[in-house]
C-alpha atoms as a PDB file:
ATOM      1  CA  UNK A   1      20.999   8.818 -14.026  1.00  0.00           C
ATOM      2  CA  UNK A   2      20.410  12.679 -13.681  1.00  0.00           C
ATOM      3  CA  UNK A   3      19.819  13.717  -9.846  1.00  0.00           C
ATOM      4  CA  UNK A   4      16.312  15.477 -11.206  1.00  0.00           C
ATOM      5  CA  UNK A   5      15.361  11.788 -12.391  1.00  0.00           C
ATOM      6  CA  UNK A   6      16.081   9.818  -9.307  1.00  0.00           C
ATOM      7  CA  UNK A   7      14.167  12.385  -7.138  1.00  0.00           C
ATOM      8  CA  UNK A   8      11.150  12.302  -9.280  1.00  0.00           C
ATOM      9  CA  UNK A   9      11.185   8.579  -9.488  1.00  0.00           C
ATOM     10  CA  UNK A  10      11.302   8.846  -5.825  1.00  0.00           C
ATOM     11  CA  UNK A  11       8.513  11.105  -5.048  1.00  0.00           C
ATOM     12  CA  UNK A  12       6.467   9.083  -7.758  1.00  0.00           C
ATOM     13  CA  UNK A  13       6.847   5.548  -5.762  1.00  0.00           C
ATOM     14  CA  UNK A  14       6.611   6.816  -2.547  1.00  0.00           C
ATOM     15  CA  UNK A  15       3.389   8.355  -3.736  1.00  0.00           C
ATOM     16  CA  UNK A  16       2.503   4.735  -4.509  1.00  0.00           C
ATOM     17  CA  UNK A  17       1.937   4.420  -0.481  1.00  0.00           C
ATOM     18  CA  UNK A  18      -0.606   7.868  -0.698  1.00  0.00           C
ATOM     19  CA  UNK A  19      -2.563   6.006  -3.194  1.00  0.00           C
ATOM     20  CA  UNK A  20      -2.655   2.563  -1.514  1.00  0.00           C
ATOM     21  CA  UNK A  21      -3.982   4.358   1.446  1.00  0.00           C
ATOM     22  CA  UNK A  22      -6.535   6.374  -1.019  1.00  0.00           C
ATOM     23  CA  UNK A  23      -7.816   3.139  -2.172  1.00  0.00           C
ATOM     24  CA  UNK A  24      -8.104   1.484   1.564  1.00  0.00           C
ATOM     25  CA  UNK A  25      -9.591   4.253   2.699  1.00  0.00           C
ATOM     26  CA  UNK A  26     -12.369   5.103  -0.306  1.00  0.00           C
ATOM     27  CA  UNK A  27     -13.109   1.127  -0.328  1.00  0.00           C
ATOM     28  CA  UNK A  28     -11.424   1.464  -4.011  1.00  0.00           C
ATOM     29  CA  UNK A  29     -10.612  -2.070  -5.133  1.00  0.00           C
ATOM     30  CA  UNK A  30     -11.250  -1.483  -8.357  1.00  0.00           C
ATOM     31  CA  UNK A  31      -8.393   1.001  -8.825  1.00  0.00           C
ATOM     32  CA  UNK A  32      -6.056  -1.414  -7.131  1.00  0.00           C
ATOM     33  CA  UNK A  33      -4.038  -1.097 -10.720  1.00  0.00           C
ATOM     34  CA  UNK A  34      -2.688   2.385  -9.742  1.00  0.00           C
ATOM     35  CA  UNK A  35      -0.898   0.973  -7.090  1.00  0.00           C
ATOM     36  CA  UNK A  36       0.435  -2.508  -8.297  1.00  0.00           C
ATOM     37  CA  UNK A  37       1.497  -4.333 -11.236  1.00  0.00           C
ATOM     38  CA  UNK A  38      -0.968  -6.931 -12.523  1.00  0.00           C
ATOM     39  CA  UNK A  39       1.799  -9.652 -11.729  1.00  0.00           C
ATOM     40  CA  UNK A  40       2.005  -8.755  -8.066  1.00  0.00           C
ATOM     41  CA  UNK A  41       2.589 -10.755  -5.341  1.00  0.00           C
ATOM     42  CA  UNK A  42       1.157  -9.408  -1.784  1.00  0.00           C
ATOM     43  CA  UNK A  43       2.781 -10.946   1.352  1.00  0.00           C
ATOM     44  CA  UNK A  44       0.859  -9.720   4.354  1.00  0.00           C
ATOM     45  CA  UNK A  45      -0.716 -11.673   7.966  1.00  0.00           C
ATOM     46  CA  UNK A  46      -3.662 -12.768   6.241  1.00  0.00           C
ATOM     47  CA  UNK A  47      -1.855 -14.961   3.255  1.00  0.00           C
ATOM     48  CA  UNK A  48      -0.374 -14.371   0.122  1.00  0.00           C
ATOM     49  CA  UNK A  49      -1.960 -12.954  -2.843  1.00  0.00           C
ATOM     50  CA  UNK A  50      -0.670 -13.469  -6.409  1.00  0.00           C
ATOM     51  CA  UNK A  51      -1.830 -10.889  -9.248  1.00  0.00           C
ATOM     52  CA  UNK A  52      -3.865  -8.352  -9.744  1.00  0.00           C
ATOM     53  CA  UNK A  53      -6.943 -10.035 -10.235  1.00  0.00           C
ATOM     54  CA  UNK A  54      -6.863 -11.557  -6.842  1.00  0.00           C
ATOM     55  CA  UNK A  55      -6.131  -8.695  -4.726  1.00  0.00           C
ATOM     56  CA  UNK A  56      -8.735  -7.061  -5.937  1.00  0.00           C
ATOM     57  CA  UNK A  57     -11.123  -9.687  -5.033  1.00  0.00           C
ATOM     58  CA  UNK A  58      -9.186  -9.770  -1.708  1.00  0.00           C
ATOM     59  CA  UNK A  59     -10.038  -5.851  -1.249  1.00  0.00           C
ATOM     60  CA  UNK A  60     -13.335  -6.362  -2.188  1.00  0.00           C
ATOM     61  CA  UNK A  61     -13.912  -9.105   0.693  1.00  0.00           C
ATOM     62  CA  UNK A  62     -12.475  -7.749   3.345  1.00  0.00           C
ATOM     63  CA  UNK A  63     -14.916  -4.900   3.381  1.00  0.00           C
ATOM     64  CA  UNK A  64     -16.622  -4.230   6.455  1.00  0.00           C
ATOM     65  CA  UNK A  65     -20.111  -2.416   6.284  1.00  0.00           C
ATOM     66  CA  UNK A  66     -20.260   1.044   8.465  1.00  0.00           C
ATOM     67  CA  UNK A  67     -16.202   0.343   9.315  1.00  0.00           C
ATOM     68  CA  UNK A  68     -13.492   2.475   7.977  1.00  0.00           C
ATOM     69  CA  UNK A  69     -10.542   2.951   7.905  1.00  0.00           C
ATOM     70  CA  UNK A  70      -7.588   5.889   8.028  1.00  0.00           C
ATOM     71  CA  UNK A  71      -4.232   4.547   7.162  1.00  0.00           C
ATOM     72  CA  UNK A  72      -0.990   6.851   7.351  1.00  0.00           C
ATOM     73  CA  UNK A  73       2.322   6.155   5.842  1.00  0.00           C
ATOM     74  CA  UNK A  74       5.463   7.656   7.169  1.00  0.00           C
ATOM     75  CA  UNK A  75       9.756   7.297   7.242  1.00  0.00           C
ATOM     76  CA  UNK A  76       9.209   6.446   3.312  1.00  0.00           C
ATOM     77  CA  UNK A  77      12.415   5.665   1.905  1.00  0.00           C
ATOM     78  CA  UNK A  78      12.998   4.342  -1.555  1.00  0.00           C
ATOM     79  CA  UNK A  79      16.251   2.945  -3.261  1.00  0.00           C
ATOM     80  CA  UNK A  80      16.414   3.738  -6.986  1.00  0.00           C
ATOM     81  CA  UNK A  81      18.140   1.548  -9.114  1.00  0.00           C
ATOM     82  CA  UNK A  82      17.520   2.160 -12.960  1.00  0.00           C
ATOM     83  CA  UNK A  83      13.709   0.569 -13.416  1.00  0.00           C
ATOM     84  CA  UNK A  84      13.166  -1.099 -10.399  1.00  0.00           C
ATOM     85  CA  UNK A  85      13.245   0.407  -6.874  1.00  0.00           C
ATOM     86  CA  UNK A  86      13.463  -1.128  -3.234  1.00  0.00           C
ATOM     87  CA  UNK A  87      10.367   0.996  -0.670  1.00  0.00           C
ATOM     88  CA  UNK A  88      10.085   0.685   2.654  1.00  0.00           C
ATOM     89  CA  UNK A  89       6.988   2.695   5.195  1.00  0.00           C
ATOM     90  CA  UNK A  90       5.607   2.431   8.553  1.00  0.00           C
ATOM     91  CA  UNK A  91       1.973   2.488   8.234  1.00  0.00           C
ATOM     92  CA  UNK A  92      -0.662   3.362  11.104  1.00  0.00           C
ATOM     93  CA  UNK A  93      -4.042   2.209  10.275  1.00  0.00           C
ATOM     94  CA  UNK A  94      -6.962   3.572  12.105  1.00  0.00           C
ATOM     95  CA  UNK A  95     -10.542   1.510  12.703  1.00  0.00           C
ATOM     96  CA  UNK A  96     -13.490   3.135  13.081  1.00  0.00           C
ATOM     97  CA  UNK A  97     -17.364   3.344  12.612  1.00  0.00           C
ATOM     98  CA  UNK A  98     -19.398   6.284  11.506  1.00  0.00           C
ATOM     99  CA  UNK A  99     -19.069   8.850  13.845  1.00  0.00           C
ATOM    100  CA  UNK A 100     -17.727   7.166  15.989  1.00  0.00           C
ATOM    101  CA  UNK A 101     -13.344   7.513  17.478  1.00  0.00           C
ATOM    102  CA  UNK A 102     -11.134   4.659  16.203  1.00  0.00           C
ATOM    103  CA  UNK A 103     -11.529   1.094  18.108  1.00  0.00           C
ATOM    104  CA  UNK A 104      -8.678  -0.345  16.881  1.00  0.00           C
ATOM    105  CA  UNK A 105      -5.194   0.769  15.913  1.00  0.00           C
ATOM    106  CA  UNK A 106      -2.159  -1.023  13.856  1.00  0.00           C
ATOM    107  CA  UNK A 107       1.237  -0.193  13.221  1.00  0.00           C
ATOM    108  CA  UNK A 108       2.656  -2.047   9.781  1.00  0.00           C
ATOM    109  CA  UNK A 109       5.969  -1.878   8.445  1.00  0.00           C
ATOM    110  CA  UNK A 110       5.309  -2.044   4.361  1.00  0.00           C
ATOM    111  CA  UNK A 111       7.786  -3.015   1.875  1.00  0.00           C
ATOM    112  CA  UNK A 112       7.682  -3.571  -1.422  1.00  0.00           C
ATOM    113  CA  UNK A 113       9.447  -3.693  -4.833  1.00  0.00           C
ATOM    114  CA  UNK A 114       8.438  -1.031  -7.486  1.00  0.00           C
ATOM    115  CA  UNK A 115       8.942  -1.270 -11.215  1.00  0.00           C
ATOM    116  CA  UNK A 116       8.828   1.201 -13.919  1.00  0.00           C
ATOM    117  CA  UNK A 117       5.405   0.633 -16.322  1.00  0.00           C
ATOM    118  CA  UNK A 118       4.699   2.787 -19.254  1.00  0.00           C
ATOM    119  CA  UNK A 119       1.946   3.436 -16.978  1.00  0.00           C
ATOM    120  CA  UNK A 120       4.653   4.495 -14.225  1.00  0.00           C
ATOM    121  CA  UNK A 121       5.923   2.754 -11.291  1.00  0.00           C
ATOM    122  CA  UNK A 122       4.049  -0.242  -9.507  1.00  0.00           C
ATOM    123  CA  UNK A 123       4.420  -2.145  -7.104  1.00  0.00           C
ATOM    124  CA  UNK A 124       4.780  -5.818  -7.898  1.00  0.00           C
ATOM    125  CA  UNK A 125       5.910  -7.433  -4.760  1.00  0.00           C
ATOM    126  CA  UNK A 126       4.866  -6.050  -1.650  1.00  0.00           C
ATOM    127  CA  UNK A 127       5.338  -7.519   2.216  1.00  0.00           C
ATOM    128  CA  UNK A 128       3.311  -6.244   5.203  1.00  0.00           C
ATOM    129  CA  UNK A 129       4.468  -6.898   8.369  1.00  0.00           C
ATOM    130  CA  UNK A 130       1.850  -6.196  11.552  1.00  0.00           C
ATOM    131  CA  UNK A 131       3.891  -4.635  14.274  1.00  0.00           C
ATOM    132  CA  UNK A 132       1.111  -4.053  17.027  1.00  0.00           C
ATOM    133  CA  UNK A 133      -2.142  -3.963  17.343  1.00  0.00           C
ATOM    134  CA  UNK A 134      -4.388  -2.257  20.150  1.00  0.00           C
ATOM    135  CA  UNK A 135      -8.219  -2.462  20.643  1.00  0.00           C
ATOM    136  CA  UNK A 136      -9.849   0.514  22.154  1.00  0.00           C
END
């Protein structure tokens, strides 16, 4: 596989992380499909989720009214290997209420496994691990 086509597959799956956070953040469940494949299977403290259909239902639930968050991926790295791809990220995941500073904080460490779509790379198994938490 050409160099230009391993780095692009790259950048495109760890932008996978940017737009889980999008989502999160915007209270997007409904675009949950830009992010993972419709056969996915979410590990993360709260349970297990298998498939698209229930993750979005999860996202929708979990909704908080007047709480927000900021979430923050970082030390992305991703393992290429033809169409499917190992991720890893530590995530940071502010609380907060309108206008108001963040009362809680998490650190995460994300992984996943990404496969190529004709609608691009997904994620279709994903694990979430909670580090820490601290309450403000």
């Amino acid at each position: 596989m050409p160099v230009t086509t391993r780095t692009t597959d790259r950048a495109e799956i760890a932008g996978l992380f940017a737009r889980l956070a999008n989502l999160l953040d915007e209270h997007r469940p409904e675009d949950a499909a830009a992010v993972y494949h419709r056969d996915v299977v979410v590990h993360s403290p709260g349970g297990e989720l298998h498939g698209l259909d229930e993750v979005i239902a999860h996202l929708g639930r979990i909704q908080v009214e007047r709480e927000h968050t900021f979430h923050m991926h970082g030390d992305v790295l991703v393992h290429v290997d033809g169409d499917r791809a190992e991720a890893t990220a530590n995530q940071v995941v502010y609380f907060h209420r309108d206008g108001e500073p963040p009362y809680r904080t998490s650190g995460l460490r994300t992984t996943g496994t990404a496969v190529r779509t004709p609608a691009g790379w997904r994620f279709d198994d994903m694990r979430i691990k909670l580090a820490w938490t601290q309450e403000k």
